[in-house]
Protein backbone atom coordinates (compact mmCIF):
# COMPACT_ATOMS: atom_id res chain seq x y z
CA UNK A 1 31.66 18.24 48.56
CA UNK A 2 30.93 19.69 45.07
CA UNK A 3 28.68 21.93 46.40
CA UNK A 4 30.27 23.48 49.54
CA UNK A 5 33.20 24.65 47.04
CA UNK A 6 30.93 25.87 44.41
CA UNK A 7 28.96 27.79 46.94
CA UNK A 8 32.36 29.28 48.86
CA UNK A 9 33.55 30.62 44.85
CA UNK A 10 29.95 31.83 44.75
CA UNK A 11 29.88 33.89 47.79
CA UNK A 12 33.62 35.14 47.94
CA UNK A 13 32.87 35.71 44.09
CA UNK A 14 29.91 38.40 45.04
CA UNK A 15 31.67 39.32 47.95
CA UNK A 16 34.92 40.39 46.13
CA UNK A 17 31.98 42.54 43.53
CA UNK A 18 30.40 44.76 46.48
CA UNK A 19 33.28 45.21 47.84
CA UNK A 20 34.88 46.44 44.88
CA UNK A 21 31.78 48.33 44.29
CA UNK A 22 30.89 50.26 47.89
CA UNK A 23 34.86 50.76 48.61
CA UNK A 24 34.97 53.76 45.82
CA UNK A 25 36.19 56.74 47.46
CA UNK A 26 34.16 59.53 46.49
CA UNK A 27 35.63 62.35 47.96
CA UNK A 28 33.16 64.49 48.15
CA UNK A 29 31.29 66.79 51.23
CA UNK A 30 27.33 66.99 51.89
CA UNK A 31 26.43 70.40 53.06
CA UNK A 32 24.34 69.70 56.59
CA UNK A 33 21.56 71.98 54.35
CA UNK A 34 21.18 69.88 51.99
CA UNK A 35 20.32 66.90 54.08
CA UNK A 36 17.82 68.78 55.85
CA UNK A 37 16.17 69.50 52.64
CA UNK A 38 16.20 65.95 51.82
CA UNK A 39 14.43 65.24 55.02
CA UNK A 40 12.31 67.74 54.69
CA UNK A 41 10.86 66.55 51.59
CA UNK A 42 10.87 63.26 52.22
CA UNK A 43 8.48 64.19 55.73
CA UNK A 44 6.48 65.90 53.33
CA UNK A 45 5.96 62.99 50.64
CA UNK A 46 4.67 60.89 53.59
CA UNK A 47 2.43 63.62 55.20
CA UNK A 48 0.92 64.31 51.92
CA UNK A 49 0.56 60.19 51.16
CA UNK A 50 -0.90 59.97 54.41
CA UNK A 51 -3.56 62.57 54.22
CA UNK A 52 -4.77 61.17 50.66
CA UNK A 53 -5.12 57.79 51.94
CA UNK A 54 -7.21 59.38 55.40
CA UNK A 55 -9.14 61.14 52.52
CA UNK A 56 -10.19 58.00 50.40
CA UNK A 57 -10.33 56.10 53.22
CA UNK A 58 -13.41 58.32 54.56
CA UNK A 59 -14.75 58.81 51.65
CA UNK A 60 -14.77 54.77 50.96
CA UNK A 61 -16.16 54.54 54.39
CA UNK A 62 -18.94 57.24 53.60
CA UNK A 63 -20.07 55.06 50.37
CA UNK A 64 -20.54 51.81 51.99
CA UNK A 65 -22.28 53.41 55.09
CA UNK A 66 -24.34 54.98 52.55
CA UNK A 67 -25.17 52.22 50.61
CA UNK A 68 -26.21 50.19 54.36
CA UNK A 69 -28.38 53.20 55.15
CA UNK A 70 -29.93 53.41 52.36
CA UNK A 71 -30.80 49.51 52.43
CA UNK A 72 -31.96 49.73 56.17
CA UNK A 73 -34.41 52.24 54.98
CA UNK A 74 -35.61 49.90 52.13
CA UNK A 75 -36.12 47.51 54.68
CA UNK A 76 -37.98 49.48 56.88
CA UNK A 77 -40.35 50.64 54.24
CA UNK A 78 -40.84 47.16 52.99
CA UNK A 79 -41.92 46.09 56.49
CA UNK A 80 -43.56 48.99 57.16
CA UNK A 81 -45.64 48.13 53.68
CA UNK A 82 -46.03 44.66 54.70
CA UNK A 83 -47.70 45.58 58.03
CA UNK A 84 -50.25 47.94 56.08
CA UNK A 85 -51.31 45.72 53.62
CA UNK A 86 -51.97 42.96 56.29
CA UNK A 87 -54.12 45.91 58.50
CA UNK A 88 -56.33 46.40 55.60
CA UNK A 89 -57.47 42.96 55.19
């Protein structure tokens, strides 16, 4: 029972705060403009966070392909070696 009333003062206690809080009048007027600036930015933070991570991405991508290639062709050599030194004998 303790703890349904303790929890009730708790939430009509943070309830009472944000309410107090977000019910400040501000009285003041947002030129249509200015939001579509805001938007307009904000688009371009994600383009521009988008295209770096497409950039790394490939570039990640390129290394690690790189690095297989370049293994492949190790292997390749190796067994080509192998195969030559087994002809000669």
């Amino acid at each position: 029972m303790k703890k349904i009333i303790l929890r009730a003062l708790n939430f009509s206690y943070f309830f009472t705060c944000w309410w107090i809080f977000l019910s400040i009048n501000a009285h003041a007027y947002i030129d249509p403009s200015a939001v579509t600036y805001l938007i307009q930015a904000v688009a371009a933070v994600f383009i521009a966070l988008g295209a770096i991570v497409t950039v790394f991405r490939h570039k990640i991508f390129a290394f690690f392909k790189k690095n297989s290639k370049a293994s492949e062709k190790r292997e390749i050599h190796m067994k080509e070696d192998i195969g030559e030194d087994a002809s000669e004998k």
